[in-house]
Protein backbone atom coordinates (compact mmCIF):
# COMPACT_ATOMS: atom_id res chain seq x y z
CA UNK A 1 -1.63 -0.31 -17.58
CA UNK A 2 -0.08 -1.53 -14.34
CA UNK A 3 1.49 -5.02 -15.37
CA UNK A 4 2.12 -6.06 -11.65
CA UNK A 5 -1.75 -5.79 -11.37
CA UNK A 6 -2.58 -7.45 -14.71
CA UNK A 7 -0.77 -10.23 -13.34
CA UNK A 8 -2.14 -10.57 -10.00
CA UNK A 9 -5.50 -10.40 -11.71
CA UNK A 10 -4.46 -12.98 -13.97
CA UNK A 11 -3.66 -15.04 -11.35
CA UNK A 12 -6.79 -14.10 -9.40
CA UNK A 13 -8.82 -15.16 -12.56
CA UNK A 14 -7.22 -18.35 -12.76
CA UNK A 15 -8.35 -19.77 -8.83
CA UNK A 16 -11.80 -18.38 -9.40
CA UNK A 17 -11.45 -20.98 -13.06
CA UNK A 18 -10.51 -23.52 -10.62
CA UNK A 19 -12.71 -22.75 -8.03
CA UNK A 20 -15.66 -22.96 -9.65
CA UNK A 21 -14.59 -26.25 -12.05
CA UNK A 22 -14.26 -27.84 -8.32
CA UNK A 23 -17.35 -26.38 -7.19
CA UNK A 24 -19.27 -27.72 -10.22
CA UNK A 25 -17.82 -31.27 -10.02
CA UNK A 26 -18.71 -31.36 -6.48
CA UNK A 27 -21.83 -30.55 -6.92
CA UNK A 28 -22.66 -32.84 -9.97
CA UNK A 29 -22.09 -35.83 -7.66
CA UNK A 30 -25.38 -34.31 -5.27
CA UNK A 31 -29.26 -34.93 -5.45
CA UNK A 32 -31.08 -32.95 -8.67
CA UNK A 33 -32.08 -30.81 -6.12
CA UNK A 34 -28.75 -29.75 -4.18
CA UNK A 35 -27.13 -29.52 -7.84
CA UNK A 36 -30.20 -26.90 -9.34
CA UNK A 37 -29.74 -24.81 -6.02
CA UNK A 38 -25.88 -24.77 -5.77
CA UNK A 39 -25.26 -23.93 -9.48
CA UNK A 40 -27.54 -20.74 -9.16
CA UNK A 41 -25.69 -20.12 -6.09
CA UNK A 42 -22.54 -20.74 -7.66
CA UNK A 43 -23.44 -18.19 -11.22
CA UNK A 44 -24.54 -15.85 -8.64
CA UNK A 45 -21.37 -15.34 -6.68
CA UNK A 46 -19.35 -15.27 -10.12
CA UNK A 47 -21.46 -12.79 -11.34
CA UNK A 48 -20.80 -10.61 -8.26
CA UNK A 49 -16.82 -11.51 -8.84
CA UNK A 50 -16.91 -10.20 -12.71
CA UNK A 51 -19.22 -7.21 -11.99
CA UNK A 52 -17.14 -6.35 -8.80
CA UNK A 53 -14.17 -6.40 -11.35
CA UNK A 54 -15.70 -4.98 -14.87
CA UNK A 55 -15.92 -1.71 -12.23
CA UNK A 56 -12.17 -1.81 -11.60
CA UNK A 57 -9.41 -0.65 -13.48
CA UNK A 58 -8.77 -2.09 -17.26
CA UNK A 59 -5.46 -3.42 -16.22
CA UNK A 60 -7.44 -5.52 -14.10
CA UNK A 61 -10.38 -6.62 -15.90
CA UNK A 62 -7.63 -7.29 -18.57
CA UNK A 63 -5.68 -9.50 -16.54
CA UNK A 64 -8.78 -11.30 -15.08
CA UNK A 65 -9.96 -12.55 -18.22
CA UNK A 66 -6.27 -13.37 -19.21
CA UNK A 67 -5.92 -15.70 -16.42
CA UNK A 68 -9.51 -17.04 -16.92
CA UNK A 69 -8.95 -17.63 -20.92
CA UNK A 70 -5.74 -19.30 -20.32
CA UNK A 71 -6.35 -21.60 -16.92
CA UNK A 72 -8.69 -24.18 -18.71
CA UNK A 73 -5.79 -25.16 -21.40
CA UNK A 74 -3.29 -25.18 -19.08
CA UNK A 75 -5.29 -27.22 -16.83
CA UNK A 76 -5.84 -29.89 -19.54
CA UNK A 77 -2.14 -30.00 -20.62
CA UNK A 78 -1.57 -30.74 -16.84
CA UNK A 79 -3.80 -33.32 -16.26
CA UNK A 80 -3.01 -35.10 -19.65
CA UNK A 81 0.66 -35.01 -18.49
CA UNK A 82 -0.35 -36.98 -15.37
CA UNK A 83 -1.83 -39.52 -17.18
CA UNK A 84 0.64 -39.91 -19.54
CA UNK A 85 2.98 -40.22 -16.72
CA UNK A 86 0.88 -42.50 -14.42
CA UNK A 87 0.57 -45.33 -17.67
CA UNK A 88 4.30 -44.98 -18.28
């Protein structure tokens, strides 16, 4: 396994986590109608992104879902520390 390439995966993994939490909060603040349309939109596109990369390499596939699993905790840690450091 390539660990430069697990890496940049990871790190690939972890924008599309991002991208798509931003997507989805933008698009919860739209009509019904704009929200129903955009989500399908938005599972299509990450469908193509995990299909485009289950047909890669393992190293990267590996890395991808690294970065994806880890992102959302991180995330939440980060923003909690914000907060915490906002009310202090």
């Amino acid at each position: 396994m390539n660990t430069l390439t697990a890496l940049a995966s990871a790190a690939f993994g972890s924008t599309v986590y991002l991208t798509m939490l931003s997507t989805v909060k933008w698009l919860n603040q739209l009509s019904r109608r704009f929200k129903i349309i955009g989500l399908i939109v938005t599972g299509i596109v990450l469908c193509a992104i995990i299909g485009t990369i289950a047909v890669a390499s393992q190293s990267v596939a590996l890395g991808f879902i690294v970065g994806a699993v880890l992102t959302p905790p991180v995330h939440q840690w980060i923003l909690q520390r914000r907060r915490h450091a906002v009310s202090s």
